[in-house]
PDB file of N, CA and C in Angstrom:
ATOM      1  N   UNK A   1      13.733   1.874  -8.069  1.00  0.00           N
ATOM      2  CA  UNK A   1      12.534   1.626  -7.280  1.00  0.00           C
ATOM      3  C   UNK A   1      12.950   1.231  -5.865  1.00  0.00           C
ATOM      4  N   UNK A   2      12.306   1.880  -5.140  1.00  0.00           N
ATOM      5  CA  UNK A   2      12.497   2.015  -3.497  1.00  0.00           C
ATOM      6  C   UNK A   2      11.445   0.898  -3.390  1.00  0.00           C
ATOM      7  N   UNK A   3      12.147  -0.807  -2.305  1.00  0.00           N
ATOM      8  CA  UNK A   3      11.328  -1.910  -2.155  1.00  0.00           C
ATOM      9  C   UNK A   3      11.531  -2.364  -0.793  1.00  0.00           C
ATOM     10  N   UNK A   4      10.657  -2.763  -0.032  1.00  0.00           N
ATOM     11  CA  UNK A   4      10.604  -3.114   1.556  1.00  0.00           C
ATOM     12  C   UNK A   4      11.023  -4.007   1.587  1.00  0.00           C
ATOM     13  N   UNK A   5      10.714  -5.153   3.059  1.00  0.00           N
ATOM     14  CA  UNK A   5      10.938  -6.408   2.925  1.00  0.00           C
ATOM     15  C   UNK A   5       9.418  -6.042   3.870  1.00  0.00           C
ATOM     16  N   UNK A   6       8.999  -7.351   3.988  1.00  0.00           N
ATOM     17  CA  UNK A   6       7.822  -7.618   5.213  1.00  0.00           C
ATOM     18  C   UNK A   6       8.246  -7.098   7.185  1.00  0.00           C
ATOM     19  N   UNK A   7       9.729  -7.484   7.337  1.00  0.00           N
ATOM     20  CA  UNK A   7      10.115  -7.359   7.930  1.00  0.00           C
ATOM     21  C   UNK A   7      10.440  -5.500   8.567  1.00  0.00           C
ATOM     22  N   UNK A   8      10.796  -5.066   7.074  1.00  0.00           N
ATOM     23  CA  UNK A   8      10.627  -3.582   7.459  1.00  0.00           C
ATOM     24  C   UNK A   8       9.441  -2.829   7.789  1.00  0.00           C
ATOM     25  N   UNK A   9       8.106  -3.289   6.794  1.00  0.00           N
ATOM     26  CA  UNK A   9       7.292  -3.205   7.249  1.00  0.00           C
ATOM     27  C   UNK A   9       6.772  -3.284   8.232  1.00  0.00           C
ATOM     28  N   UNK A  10       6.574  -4.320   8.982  1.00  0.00           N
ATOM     29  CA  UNK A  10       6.035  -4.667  10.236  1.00  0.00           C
ATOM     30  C   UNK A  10       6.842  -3.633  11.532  1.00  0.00           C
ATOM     31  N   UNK A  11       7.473  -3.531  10.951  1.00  0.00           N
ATOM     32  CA  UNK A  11       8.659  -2.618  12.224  1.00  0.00           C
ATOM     33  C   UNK A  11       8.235  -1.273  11.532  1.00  0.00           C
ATOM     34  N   UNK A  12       7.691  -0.460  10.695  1.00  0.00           N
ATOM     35  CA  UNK A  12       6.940   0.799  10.557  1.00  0.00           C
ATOM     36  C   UNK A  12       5.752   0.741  11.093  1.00  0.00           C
ATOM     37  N   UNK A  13       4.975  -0.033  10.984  1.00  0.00           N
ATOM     38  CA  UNK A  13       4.051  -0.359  11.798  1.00  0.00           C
ATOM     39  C   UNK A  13       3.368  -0.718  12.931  1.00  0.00           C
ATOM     40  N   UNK A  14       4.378  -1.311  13.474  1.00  0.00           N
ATOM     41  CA  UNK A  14       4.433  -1.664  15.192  1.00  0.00           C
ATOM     42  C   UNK A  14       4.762  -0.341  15.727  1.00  0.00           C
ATOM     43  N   UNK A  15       6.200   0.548  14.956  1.00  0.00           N
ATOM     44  CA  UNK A  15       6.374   1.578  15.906  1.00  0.00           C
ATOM     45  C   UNK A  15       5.388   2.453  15.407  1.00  0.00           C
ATOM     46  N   UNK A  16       4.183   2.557  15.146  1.00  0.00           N
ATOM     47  CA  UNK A  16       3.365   3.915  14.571  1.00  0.00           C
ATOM     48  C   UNK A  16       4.246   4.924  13.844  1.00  0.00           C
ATOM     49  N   UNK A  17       4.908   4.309  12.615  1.00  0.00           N
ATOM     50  CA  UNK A  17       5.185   5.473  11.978  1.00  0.00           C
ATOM     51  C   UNK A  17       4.226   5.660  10.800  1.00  0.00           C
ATOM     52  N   UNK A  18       4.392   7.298  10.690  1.00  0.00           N
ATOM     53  CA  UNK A  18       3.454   8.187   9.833  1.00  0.00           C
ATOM     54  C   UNK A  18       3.537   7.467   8.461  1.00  0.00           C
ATOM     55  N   UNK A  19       2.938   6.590   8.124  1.00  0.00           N
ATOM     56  CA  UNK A  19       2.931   6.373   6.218  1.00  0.00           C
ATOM     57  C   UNK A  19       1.183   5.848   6.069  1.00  0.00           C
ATOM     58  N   UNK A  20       0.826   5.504   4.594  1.00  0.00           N
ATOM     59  CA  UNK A  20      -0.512   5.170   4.320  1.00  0.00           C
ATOM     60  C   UNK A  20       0.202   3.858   3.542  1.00  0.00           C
ATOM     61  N   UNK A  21      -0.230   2.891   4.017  1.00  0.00           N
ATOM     62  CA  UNK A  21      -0.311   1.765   3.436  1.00  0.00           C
ATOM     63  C   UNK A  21      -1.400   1.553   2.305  1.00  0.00           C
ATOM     64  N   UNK A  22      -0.920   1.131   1.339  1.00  0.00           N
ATOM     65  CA  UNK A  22      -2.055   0.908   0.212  1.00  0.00           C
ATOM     66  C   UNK A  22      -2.009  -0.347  -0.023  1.00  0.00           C
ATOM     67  N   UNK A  23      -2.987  -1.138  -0.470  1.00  0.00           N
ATOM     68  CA  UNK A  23      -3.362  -2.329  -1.166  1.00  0.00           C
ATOM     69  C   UNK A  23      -3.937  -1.863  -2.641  1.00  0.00           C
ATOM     70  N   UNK A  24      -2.883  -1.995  -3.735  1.00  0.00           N
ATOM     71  CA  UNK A  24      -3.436  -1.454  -4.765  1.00  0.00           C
ATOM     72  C   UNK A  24      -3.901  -2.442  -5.849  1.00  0.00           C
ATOM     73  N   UNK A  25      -4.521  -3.379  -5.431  1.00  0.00           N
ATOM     74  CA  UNK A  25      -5.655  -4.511  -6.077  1.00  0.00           C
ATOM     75  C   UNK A  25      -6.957  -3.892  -5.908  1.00  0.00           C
ATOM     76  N   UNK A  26      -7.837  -4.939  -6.539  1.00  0.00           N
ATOM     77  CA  UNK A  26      -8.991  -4.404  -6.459  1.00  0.00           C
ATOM     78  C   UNK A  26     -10.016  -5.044  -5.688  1.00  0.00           C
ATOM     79  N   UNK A  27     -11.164  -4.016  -5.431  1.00  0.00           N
ATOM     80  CA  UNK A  27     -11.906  -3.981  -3.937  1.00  0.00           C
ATOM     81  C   UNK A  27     -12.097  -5.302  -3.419  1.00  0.00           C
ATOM     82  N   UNK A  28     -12.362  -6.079  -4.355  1.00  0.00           N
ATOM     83  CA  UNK A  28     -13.065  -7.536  -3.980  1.00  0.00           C
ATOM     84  C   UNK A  28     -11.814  -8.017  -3.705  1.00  0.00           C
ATOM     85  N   UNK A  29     -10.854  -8.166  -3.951  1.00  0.00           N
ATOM     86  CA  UNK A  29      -9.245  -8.551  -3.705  1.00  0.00           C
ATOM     87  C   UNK A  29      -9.348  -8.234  -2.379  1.00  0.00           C
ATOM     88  N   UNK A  30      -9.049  -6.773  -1.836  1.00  0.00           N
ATOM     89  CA  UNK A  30      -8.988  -5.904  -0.633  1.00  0.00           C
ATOM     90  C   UNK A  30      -9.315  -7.018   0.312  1.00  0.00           C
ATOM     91  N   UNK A  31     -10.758  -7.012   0.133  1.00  0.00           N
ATOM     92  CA  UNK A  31     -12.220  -7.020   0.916  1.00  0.00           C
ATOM     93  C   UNK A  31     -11.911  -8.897   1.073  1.00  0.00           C
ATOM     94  N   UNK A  32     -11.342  -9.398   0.732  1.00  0.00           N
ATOM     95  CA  UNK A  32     -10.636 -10.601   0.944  1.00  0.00           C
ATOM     96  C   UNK A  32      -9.510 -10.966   1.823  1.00  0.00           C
ATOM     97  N   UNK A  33      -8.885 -10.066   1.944  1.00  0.00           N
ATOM     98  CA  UNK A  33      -7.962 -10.168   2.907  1.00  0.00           C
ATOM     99  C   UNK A  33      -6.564  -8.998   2.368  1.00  0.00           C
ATOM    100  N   UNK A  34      -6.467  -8.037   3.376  1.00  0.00           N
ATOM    101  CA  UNK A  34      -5.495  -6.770   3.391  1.00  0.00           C
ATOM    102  C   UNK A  34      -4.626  -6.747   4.566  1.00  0.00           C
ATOM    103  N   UNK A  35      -3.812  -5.995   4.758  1.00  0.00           N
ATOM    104  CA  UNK A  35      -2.476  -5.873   5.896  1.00  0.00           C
ATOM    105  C   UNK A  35      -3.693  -4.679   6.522  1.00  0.00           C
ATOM    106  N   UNK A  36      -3.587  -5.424   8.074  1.00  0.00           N
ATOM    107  CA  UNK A  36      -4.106  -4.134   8.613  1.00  0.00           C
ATOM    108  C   UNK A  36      -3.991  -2.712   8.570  1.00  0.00           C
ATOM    109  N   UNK A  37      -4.827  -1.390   8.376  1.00  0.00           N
ATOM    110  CA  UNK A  37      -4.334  -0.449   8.462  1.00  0.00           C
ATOM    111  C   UNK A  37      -4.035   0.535   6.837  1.00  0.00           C
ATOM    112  N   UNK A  38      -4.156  -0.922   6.077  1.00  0.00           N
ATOM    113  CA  UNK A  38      -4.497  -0.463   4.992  1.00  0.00           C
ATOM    114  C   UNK A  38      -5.609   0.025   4.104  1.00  0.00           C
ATOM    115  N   UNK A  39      -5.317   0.678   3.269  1.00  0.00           N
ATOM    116  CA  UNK A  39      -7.064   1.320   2.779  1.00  0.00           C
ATOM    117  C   UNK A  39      -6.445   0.596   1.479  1.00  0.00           C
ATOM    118  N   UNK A  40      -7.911   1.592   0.719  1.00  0.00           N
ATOM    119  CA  UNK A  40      -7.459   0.403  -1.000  1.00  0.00           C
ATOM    120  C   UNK A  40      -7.403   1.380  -1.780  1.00  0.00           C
ATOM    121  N   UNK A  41      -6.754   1.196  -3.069  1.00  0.00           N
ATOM    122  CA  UNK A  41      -7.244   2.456  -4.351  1.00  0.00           C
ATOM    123  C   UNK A  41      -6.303   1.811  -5.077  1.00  0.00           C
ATOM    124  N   UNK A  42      -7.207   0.729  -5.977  1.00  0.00           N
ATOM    125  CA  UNK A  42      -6.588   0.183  -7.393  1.00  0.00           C
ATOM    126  C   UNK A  42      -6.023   0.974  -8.332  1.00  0.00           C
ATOM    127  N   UNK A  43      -4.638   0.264  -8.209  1.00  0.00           N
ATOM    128  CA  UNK A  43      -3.749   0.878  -9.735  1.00  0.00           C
ATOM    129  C   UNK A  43      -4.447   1.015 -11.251  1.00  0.00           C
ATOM    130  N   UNK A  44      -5.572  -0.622 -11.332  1.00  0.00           N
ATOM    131  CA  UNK A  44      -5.827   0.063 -11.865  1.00  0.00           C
ATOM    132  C   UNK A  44      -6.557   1.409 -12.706  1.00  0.00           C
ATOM    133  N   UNK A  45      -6.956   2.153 -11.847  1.00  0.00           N
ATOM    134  CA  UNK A  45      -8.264   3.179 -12.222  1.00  0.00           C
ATOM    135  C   UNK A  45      -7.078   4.069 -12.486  1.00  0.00           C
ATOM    136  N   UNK A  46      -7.958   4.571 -13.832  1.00  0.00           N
ATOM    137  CA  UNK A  46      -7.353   5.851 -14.821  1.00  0.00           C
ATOM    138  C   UNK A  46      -6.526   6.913 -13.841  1.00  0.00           C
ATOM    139  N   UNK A  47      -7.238   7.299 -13.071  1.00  0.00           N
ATOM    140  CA  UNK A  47      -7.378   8.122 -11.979  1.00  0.00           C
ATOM    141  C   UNK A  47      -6.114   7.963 -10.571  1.00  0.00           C
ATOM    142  N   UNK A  48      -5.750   6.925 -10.678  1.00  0.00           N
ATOM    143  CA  UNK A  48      -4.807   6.271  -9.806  1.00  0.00           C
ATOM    144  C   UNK A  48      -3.883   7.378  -8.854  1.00  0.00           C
ATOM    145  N   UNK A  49      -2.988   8.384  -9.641  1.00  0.00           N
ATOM    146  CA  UNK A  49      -2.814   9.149  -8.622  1.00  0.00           C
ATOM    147  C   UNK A  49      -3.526  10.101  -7.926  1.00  0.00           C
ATOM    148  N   UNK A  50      -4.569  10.655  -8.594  1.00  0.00           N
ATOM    149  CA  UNK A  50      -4.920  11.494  -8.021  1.00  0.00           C
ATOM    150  C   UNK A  50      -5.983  10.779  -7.003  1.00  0.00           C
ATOM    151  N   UNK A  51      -6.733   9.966  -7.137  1.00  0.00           N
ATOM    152  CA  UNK A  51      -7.555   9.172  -6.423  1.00  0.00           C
ATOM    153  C   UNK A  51      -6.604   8.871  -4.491  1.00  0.00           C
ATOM    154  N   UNK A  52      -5.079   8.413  -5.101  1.00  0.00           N
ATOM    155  CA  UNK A  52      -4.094   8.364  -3.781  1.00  0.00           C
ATOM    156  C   UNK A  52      -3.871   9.990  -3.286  1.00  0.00           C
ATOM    157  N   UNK A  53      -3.407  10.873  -4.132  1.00  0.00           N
ATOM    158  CA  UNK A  53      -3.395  11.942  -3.475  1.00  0.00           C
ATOM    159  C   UNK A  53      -4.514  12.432  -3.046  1.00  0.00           C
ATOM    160  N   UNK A  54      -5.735  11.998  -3.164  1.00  0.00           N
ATOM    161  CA  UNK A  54      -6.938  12.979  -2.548  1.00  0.00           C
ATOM    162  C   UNK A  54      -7.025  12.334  -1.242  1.00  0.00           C
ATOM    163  N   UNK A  55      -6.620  11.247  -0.908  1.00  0.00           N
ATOM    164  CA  UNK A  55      -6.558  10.246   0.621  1.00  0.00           C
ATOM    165  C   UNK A  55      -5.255  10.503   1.153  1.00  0.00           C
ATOM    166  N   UNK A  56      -4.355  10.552   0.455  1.00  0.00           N
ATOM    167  CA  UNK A  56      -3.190  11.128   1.459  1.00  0.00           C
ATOM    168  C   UNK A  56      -2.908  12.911   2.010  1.00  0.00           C
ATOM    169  N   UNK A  57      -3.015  13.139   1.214  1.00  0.00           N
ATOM    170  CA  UNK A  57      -2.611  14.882   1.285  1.00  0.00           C
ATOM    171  C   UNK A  57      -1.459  14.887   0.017  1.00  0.00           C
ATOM    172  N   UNK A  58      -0.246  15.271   1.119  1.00  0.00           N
ATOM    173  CA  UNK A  58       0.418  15.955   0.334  1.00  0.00           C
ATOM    174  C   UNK A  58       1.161  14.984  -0.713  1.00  0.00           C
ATOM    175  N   UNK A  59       2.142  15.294  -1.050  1.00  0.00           N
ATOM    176  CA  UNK A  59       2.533  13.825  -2.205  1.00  0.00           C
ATOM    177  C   UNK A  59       4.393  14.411  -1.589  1.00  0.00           C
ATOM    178  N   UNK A  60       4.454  14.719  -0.691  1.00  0.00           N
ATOM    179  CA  UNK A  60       6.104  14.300   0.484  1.00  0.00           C
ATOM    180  C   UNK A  60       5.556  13.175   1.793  1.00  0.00           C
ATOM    181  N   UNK A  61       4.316  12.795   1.898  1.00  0.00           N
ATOM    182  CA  UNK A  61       3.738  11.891   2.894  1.00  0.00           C
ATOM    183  C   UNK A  61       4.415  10.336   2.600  1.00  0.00           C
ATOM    184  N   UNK A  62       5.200   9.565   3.389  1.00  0.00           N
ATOM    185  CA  UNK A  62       5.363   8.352   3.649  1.00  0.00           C
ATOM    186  C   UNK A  62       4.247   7.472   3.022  1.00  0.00           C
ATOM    187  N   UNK A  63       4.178   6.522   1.465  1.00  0.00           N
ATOM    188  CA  UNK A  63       3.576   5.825   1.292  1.00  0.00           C
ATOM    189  C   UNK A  63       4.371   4.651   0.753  1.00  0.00           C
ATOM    190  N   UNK A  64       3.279   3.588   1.014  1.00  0.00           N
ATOM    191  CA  UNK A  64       4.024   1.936   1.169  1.00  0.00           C
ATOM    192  C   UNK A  64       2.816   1.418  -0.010  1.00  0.00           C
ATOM    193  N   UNK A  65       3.022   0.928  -0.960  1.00  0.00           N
ATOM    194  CA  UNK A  65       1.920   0.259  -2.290  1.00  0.00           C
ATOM    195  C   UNK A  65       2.469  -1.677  -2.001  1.00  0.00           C
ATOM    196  N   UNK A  66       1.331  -2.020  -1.705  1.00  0.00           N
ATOM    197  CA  UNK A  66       1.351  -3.680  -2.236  1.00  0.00           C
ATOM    198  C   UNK A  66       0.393  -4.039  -2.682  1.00  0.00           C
ATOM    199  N   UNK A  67       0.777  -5.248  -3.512  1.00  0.00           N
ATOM    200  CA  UNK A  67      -0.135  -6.170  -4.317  1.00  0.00           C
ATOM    201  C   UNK A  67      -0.421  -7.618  -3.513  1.00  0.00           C
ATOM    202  N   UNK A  68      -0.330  -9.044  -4.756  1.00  0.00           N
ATOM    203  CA  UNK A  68      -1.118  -9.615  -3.773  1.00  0.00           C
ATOM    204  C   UNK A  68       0.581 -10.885  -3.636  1.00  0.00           C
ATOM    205  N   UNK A  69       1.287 -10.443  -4.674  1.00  0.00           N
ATOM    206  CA  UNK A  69       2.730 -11.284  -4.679  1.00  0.00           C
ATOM    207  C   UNK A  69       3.885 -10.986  -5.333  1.00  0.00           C
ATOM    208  N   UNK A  70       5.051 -11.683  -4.813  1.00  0.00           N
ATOM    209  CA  UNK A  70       6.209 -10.619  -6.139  1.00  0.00           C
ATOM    210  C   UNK A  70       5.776 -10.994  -7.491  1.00  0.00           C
ATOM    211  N   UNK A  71       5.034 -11.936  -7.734  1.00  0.00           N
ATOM    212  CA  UNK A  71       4.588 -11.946  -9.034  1.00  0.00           C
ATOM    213  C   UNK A  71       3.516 -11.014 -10.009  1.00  0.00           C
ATOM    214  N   UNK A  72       3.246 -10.848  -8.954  1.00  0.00           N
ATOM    215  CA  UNK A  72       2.110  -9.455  -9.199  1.00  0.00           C
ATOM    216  C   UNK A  72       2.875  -8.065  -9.262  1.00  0.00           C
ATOM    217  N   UNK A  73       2.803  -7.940 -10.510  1.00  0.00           N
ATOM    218  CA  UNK A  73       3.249  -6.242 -10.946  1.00  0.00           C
ATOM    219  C   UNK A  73       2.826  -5.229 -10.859  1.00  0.00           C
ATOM    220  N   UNK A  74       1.683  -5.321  -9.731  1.00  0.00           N
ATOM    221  CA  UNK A  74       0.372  -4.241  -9.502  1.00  0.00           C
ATOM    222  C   UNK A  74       0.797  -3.134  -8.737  1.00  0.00           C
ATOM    223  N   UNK A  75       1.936  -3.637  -7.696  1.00  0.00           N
ATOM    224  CA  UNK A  75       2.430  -2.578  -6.922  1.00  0.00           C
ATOM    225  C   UNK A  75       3.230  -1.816  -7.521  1.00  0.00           C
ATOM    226  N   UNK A  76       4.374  -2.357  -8.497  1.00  0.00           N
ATOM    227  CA  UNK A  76       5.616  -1.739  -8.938  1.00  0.00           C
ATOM    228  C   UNK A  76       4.797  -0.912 -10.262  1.00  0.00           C
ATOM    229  N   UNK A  77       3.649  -1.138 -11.005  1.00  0.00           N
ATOM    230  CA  UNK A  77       3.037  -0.015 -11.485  1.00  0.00           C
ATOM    231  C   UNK A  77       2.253   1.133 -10.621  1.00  0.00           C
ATOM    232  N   UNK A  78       2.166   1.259  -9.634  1.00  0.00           N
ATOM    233  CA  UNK A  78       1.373   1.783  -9.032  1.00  0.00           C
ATOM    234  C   UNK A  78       2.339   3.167  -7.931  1.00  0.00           C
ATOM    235  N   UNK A  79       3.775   2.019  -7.940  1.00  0.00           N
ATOM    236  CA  UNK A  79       4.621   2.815  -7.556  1.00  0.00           C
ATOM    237  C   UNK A  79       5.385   3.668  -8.494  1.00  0.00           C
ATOM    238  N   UNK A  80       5.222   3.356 -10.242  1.00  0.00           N
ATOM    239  CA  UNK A  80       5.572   4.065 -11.475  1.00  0.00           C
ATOM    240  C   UNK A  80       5.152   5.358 -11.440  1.00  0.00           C
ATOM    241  N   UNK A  81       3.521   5.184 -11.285  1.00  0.00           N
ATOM    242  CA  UNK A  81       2.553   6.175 -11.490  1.00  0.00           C
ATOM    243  C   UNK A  81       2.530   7.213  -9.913  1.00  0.00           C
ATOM    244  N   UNK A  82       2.869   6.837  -9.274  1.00  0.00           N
ATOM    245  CA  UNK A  82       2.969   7.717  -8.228  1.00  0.00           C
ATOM    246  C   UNK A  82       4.164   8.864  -8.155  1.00  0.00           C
ATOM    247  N   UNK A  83       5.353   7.804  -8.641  1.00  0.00           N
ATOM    248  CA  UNK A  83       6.593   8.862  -8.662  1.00  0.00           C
ATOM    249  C   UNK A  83       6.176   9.528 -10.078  1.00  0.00           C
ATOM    250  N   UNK A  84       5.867   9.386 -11.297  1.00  0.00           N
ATOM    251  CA  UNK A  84       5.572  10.207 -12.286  1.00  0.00           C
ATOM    252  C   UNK A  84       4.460  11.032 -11.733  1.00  0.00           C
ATOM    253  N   UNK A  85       3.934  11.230 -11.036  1.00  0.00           N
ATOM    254  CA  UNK A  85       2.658  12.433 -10.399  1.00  0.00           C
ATOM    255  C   UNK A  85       3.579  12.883  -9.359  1.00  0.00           C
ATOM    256  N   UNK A  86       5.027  12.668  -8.881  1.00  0.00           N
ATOM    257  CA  UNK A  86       5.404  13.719  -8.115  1.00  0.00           C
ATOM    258  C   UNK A  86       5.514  13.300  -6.953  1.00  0.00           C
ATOM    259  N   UNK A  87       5.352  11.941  -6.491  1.00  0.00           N
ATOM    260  CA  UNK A  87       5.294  11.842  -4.704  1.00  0.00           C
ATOM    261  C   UNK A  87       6.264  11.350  -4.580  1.00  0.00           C
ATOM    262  N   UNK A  88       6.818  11.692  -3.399  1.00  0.00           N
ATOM    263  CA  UNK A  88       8.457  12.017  -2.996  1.00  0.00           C
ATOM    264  C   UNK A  88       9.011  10.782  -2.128  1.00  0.00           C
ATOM    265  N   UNK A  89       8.286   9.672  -1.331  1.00  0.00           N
ATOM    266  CA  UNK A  89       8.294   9.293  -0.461  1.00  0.00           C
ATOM    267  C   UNK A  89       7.559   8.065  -0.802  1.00  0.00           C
ATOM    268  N   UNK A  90       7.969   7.134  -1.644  1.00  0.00           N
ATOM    269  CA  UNK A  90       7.051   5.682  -1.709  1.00  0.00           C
ATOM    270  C   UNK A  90       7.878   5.008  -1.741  1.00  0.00           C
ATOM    271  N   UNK A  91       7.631   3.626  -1.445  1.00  0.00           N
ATOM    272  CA  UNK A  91       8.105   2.557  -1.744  1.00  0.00           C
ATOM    273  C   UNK A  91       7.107   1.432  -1.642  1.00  0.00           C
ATOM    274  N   UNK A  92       7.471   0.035  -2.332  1.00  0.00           N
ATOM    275  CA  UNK A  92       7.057  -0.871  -2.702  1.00  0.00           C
ATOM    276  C   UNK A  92       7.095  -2.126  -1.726  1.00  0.00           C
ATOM    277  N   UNK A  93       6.031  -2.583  -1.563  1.00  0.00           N
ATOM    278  CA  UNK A  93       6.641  -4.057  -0.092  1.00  0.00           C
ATOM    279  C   UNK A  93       6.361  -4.945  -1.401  1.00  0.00           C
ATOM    280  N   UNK A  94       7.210  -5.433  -2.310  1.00  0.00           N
ATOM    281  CA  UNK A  94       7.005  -6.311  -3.273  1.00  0.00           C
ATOM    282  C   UNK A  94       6.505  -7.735  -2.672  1.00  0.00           C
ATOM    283  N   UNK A  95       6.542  -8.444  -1.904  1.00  0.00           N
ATOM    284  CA  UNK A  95       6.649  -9.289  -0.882  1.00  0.00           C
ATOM    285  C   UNK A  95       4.870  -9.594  -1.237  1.00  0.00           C
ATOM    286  N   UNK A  96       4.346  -8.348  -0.805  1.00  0.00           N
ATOM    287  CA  UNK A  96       2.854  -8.602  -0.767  1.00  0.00           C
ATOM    288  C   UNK A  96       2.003  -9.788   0.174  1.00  0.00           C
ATOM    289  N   UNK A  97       0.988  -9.591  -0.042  1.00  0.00           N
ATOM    290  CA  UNK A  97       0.014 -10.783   1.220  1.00  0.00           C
ATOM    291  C   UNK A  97       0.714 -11.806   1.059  1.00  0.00           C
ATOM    292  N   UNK A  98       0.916 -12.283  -0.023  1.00  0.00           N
ATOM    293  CA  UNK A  98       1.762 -13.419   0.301  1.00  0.00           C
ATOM    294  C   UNK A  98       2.590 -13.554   1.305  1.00  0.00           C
ATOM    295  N   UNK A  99       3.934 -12.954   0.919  1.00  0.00           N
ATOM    296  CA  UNK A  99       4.860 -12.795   2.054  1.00  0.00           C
ATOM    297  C   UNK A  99       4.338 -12.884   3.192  1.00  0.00           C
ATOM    298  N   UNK A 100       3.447 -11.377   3.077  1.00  0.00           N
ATOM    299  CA  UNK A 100       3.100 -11.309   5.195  1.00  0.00           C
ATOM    300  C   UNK A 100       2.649 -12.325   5.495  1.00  0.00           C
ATOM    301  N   UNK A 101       1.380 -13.065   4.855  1.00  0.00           N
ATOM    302  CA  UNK A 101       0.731 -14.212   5.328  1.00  0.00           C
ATOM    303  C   UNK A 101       2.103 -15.349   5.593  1.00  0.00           C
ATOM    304  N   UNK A 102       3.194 -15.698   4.815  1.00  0.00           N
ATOM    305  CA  UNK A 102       4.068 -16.377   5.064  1.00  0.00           C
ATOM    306  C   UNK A 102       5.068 -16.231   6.453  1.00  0.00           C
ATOM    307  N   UNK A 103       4.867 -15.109   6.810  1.00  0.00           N
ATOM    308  CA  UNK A 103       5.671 -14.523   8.081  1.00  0.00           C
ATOM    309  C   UNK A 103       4.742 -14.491   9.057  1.00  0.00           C
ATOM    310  N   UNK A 104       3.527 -15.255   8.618  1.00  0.00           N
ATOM    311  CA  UNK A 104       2.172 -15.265  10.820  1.00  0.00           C
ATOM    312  C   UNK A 104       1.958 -13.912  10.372  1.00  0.00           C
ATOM    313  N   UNK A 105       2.489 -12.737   9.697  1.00  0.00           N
ATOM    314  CA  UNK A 105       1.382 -11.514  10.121  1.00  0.00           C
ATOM    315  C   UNK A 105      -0.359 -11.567  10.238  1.00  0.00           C
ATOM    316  N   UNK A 106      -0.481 -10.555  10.862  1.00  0.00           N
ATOM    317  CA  UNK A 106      -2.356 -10.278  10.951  1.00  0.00           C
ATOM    318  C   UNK A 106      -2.463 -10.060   9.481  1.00  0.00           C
ATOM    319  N   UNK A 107      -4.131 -10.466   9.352  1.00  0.00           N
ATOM    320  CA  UNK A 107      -4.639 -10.099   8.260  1.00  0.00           C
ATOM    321  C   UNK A 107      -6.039  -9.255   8.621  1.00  0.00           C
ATOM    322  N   UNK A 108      -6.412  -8.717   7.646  1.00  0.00           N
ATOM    323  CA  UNK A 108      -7.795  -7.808   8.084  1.00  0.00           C
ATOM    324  C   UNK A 108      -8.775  -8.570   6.877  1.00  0.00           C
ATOM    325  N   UNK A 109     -10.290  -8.746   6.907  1.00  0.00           N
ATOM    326  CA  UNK A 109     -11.177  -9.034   6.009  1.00  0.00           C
ATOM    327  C   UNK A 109     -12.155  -8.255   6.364  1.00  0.00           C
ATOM    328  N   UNK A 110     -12.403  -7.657   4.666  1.00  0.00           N
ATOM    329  CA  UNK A 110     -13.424  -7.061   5.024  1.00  0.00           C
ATOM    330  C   UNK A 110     -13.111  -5.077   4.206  1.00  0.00           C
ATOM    331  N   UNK A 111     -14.217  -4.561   3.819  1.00  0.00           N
ATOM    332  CA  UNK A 111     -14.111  -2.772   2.796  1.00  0.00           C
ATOM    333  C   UNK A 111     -13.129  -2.147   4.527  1.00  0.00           C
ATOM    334  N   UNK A 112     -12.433  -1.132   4.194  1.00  0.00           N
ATOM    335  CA  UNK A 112     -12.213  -0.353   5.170  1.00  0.00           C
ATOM    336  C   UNK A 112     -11.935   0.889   4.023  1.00  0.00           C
ATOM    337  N   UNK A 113     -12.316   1.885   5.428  1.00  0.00           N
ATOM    338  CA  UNK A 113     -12.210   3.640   4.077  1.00  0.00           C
ATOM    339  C   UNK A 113     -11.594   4.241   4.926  1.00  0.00           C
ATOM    340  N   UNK A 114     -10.702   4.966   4.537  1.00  0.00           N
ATOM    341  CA  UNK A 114      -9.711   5.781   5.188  1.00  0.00           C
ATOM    342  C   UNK A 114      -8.106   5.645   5.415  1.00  0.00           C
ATOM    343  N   UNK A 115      -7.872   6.613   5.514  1.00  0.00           N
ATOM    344  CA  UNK A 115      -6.241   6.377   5.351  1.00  0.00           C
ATOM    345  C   UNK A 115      -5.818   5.947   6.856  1.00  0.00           C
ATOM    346  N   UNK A 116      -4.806   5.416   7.491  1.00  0.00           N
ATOM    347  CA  UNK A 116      -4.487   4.602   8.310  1.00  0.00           C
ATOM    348  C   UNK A 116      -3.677   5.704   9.157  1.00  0.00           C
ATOM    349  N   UNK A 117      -3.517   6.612   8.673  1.00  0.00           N
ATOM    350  CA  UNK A 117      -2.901   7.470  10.282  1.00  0.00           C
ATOM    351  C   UNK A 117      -3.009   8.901   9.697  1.00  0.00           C
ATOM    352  N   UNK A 118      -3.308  10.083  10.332  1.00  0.00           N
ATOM    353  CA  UNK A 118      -2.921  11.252   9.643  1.00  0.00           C
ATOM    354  C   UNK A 118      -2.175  12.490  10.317  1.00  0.00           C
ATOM    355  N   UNK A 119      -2.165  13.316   9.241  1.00  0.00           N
ATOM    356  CA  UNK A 119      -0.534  14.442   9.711  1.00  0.00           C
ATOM    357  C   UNK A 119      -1.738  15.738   9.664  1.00  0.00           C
TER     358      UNK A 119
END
């Protein structure tokens, strides 16, 4: 399993690089507080990859899955189910809100729809 730190993150992000950040908790989770830029699509719905591939495109696209802590196993399933559907290019910020919130990052509150940059 391919895993970030907060630190890498924030440096994909500052420089605008091409990935979709996911928050893969659920909406009311999201809608509580998310890493800017992120959209949502809970791990857990049946549907999980294909629900991410219909918002990303292709499944070689740069994607980043977090939850809400390293204790939370929401991402590292979410990053299971993605590489078993075929996507070439994920990794995990295990770290999660926690972390960022622990490092001063921004936070966003509040539904957002859409994927965060596109190709």
């Amino acid at each position: 399993m391919r895993t970030i730190t907060d630190g890498e993150l924030a440096r994909m992000t500052d420089q605008d690089e091409d990935l979709v950040l996911i928050n893969v908790l659920d909406a009311d989770d999201f809608a509580k507080e998310h890493i800017p830029g992120s959209i949502n699509v809970p791990q857990s719905r049946e549907d999980f990859a294909d629900a991410v591939a219909a918002k990303v495109g292709e499944k070689d696209r740069r994607i980043v899955v977090y939850c809400a802590s390293e204790s939370c196993d929401a991402s590292s399933r979410a990053y299971e189910k993605l590489e078993a559907a075929g996507f070439t290019d994920v990794a995990d910020f295990a770290g999660g809100m926690k972390q960022w919130k622990e490092a001063n990052r921004p936070v966003e509150k509040g539904a957002r729809v859409g994927a965060r940059s596109s190709r």
